[in-house]
C-alpha atoms as a PDB file:
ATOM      1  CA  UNK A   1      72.021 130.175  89.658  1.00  0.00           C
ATOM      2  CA  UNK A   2      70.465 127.280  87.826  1.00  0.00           C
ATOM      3  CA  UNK A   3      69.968 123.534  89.823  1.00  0.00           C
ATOM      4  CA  UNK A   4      71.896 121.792  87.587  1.00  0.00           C
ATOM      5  CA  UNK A   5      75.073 124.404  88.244  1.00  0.00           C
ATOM      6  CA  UNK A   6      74.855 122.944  91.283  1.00  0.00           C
ATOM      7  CA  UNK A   7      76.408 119.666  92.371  1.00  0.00           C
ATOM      8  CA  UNK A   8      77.682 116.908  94.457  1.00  0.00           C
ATOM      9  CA  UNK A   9      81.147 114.978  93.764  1.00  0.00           C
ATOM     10  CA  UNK A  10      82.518 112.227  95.871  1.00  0.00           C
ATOM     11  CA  UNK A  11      86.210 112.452  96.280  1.00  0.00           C
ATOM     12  CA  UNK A  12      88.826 109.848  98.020  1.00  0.00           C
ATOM     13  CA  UNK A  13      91.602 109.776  99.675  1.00  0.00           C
ATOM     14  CA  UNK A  14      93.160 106.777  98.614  1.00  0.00           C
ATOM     15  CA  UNK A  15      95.432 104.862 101.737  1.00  0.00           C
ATOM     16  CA  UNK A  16      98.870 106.898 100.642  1.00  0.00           C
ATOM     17  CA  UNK A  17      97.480 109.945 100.942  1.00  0.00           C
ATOM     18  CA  UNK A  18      96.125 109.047 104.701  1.00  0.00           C
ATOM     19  CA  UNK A  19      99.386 107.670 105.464  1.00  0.00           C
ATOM     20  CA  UNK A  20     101.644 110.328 104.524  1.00  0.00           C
ATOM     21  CA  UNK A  21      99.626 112.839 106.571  1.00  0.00           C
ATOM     22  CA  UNK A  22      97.682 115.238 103.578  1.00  0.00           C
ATOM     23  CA  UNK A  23      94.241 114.854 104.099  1.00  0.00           C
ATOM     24  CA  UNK A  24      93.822 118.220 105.735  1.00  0.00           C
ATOM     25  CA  UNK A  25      96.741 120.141 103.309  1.00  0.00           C
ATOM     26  CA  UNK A  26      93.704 117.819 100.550  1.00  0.00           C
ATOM     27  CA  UNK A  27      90.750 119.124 102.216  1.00  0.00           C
ATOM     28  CA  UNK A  28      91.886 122.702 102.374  1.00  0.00           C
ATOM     29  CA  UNK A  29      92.350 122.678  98.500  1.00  0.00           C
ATOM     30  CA  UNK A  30      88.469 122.284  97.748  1.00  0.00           C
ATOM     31  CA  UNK A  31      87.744 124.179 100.393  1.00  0.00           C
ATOM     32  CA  UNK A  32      89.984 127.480  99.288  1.00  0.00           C
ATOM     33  CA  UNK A  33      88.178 126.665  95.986  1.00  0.00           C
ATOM     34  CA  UNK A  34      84.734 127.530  97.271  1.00  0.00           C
ATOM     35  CA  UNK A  35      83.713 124.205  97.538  1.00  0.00           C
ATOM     36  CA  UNK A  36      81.948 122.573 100.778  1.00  0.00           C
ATOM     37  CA  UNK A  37      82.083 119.504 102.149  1.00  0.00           C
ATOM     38  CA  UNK A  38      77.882 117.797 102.818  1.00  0.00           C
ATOM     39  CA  UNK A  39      79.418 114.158 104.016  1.00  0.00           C
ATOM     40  CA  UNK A  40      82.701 112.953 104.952  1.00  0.00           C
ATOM     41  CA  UNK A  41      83.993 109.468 106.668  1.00  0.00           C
ATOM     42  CA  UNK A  42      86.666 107.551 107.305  1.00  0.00           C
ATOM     43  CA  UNK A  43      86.478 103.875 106.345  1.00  0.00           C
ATOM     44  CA  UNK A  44      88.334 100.618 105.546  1.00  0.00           C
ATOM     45  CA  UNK A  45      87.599  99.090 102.346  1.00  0.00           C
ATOM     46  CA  UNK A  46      87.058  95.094 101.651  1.00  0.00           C
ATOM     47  CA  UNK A  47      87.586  93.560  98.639  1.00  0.00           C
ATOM     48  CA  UNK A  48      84.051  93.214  98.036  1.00  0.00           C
ATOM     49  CA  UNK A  49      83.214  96.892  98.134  1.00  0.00           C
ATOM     50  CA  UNK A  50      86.356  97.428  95.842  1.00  0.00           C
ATOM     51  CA  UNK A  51      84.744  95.572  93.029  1.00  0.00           C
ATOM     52  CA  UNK A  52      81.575  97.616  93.494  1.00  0.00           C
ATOM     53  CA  UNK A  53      82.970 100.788  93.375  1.00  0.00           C
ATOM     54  CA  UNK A  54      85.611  99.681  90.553  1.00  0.00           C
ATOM     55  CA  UNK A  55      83.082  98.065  88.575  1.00  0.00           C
ATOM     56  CA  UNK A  56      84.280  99.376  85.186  1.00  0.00           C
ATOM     57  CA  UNK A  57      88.103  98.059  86.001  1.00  0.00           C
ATOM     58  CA  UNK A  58      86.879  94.608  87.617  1.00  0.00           C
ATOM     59  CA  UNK A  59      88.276  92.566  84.432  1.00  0.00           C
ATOM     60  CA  UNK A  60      91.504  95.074  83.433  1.00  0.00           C
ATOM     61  CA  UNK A  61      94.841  93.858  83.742  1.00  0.00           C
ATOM     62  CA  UNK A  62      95.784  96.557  86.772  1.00  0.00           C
ATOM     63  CA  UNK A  63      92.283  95.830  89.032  1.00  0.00           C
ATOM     64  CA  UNK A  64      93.772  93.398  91.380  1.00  0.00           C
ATOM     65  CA  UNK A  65      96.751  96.043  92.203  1.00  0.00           C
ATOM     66  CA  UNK A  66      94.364  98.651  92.158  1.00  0.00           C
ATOM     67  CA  UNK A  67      92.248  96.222  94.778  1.00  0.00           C
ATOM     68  CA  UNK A  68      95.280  95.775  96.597  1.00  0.00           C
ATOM     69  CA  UNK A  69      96.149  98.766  96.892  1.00  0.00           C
ATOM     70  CA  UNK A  70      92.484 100.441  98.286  1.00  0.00           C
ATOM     71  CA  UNK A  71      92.247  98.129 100.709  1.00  0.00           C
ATOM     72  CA  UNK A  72      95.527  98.437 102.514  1.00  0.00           C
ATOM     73  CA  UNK A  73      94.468 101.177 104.737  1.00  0.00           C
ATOM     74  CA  UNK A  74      91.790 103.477 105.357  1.00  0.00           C
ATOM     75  CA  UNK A  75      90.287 105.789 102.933  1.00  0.00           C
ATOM     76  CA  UNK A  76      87.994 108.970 103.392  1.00  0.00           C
ATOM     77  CA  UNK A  77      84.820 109.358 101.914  1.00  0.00           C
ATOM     78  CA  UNK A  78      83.954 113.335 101.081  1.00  0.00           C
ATOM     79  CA  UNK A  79      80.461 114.595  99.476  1.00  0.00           C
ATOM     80  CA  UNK A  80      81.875 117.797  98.021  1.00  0.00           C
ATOM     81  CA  UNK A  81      79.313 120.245  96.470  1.00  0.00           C
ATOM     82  CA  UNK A  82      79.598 123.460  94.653  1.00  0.00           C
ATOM     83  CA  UNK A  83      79.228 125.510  91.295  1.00  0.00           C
ATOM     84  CA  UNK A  84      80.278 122.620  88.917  1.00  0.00           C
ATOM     85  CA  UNK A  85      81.494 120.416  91.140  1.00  0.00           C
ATOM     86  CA  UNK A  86      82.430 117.536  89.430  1.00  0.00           C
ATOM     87  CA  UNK A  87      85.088 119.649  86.506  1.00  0.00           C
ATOM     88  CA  UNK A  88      86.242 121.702  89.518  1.00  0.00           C
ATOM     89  CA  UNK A  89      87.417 118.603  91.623  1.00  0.00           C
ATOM     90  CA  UNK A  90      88.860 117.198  88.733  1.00  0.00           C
ATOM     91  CA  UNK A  91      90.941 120.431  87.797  1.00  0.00           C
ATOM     92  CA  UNK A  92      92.255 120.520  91.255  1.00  0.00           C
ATOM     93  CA  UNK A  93      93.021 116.933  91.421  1.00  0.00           C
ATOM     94  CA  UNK A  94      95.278 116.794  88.065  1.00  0.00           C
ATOM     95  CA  UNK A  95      95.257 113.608  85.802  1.00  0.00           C
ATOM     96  CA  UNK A  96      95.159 109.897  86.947  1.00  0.00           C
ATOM     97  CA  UNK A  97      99.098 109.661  85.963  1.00  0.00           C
ATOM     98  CA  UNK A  98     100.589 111.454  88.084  1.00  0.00           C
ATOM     99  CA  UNK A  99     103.736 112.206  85.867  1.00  0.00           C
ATOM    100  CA  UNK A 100     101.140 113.795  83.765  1.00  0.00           C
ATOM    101  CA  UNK A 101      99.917 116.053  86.554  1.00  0.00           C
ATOM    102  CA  UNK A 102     100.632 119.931  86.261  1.00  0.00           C
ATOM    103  CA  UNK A 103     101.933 121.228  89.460  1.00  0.00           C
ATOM    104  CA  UNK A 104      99.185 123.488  91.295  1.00  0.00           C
ATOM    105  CA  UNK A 105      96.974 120.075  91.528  1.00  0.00           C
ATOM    106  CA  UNK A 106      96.628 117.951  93.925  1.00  0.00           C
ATOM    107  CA  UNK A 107      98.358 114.937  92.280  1.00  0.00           C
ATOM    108  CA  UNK A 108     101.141 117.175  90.253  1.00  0.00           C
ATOM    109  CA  UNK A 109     102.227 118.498  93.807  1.00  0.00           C
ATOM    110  CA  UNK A 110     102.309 115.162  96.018  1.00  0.00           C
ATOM    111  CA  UNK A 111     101.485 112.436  94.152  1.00  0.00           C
ATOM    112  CA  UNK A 112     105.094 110.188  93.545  1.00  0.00           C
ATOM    113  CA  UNK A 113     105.819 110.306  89.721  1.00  0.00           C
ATOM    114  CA  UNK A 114     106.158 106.576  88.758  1.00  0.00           C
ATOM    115  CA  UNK A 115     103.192 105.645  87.048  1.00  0.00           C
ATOM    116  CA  UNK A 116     105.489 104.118  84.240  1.00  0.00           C
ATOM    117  CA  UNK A 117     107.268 101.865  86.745  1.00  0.00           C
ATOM    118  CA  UNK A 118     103.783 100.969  88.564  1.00  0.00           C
ATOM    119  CA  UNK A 119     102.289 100.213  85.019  1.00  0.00           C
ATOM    120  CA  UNK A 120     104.989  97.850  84.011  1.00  0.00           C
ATOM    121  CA  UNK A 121     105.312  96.215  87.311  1.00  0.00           C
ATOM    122  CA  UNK A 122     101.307  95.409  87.332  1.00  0.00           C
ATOM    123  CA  UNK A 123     100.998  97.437  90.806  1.00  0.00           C
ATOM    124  CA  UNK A 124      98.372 100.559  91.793  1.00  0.00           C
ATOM    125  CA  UNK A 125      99.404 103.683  90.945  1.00  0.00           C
ATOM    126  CA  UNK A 126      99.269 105.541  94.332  1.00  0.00           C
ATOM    127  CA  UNK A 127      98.033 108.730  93.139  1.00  0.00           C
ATOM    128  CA  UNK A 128      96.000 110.077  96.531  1.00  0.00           C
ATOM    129  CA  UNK A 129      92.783 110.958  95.570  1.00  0.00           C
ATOM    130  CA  UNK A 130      89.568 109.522  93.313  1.00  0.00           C
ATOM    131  CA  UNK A 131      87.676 111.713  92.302  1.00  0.00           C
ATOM    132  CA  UNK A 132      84.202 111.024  90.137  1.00  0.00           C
ATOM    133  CA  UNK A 133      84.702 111.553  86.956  1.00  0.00           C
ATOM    134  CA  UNK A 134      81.071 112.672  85.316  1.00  0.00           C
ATOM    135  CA  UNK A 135      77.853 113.498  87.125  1.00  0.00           C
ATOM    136  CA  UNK A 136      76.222 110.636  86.403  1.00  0.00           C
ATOM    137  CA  UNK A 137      79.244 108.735  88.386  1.00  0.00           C
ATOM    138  CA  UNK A 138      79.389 110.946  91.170  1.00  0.00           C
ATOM    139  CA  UNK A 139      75.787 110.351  91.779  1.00  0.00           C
ATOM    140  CA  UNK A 140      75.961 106.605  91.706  1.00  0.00           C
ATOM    141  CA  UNK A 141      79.320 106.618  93.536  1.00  0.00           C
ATOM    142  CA  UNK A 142      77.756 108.843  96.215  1.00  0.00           C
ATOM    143  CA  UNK A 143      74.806 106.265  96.724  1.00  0.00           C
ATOM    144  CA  UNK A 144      77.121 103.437  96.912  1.00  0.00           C
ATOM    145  CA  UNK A 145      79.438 105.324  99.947  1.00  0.00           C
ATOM    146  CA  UNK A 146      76.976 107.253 101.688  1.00  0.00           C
ATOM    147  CA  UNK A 147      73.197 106.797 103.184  1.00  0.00           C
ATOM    148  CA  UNK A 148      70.763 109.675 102.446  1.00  0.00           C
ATOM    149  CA  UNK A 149      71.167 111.218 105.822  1.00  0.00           C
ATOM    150  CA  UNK A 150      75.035 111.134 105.880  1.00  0.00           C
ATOM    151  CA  UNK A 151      74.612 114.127 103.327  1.00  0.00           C
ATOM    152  CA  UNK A 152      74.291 117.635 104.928  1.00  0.00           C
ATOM    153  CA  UNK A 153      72.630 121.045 103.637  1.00  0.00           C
ATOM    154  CA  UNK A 154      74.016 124.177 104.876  1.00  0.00           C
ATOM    155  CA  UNK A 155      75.146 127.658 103.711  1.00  0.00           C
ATOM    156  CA  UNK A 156      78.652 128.385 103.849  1.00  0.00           C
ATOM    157  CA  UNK A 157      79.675 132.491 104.105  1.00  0.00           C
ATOM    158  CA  UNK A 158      80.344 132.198 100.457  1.00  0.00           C
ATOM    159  CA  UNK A 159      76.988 131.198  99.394  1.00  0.00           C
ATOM    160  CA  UNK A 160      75.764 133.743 100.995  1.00  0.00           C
ATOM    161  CA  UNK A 161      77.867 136.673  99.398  1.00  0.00           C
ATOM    162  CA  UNK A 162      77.678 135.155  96.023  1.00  0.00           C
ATOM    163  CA  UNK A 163      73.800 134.281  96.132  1.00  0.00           C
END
């Protein structure tokens, strides 16, 4: 198995989904899909953090709902590695929209379906779950939420059968 097979992902969970009680139900998803957790933390986010790790969406028309939104509760922070990491979180997750989520995914089975009336109403979608969308994000959203030695190395049983 080549490095580069290999990877880290950071993934959310975005206030609604600590609030209504699904981070482990979350959590068991990647997990059941080989995937391990190296770093994981639970953290409130200020508006000043927001704009770092929403760069890209700073000056769009949604950011300050989406700003709103991120920092109205706690959020947890998970390294996630595994065999393609970054496509396999995203697969499991579904699509941003949640109406456009198949359900099996995360967001298909418990996001709320009203992205339309979010959209037209200027407010955050509350979806659950971020989840980096290339590798070249993950990596730079994984610097900017956790320190060097908040990421862990083990081998999980699977590794070990597989490898």
């Amino acid at each position: 198995m080549s490095d580069e097979m290999i990877q880290k992902s950071l993934v959310l969970l975005k206030p609604d989904a600590i609030q209504r009680g699904l981070v482990g139900t979350i959590i068991e998803r990647f997990e059941q899909a080989g995937l391990k957790i190296v770093g994981m933390k639970m953290q409130w986010v200020d508006k000043n953090f927001a704009k770092k790790h929403y760069a890209a969406h700073v000056n769009k028309k949604f950011y300050k709902g989406l700003e709103n939104f991120i920092t109205s509760g706690p959020v947890v922070a998970i390294a996630i590695e595994g065999i393609l990491a970054v496509d396999v979180i995203r697969k499991i997750v579904g699509p941003t929209e949640p109406g456009k989520a198949m359900p099996g995914t995360i967001r298909g089975d418990f996001a709320h379906h009203a992205y339309e009336y979010a959209d037209k109403k200027g407010i955050a979608i509350k979806n659950l779950i971020h989840a980096s969308d290339s590798v070249e994000s993950a990596k730079a959203e994984l610097e900017l939420w956790f320190n060097k030695n908040e990421i862990h190395s083990y081998k999980t049983v699977h590794e070990m059968h597989v490898f």
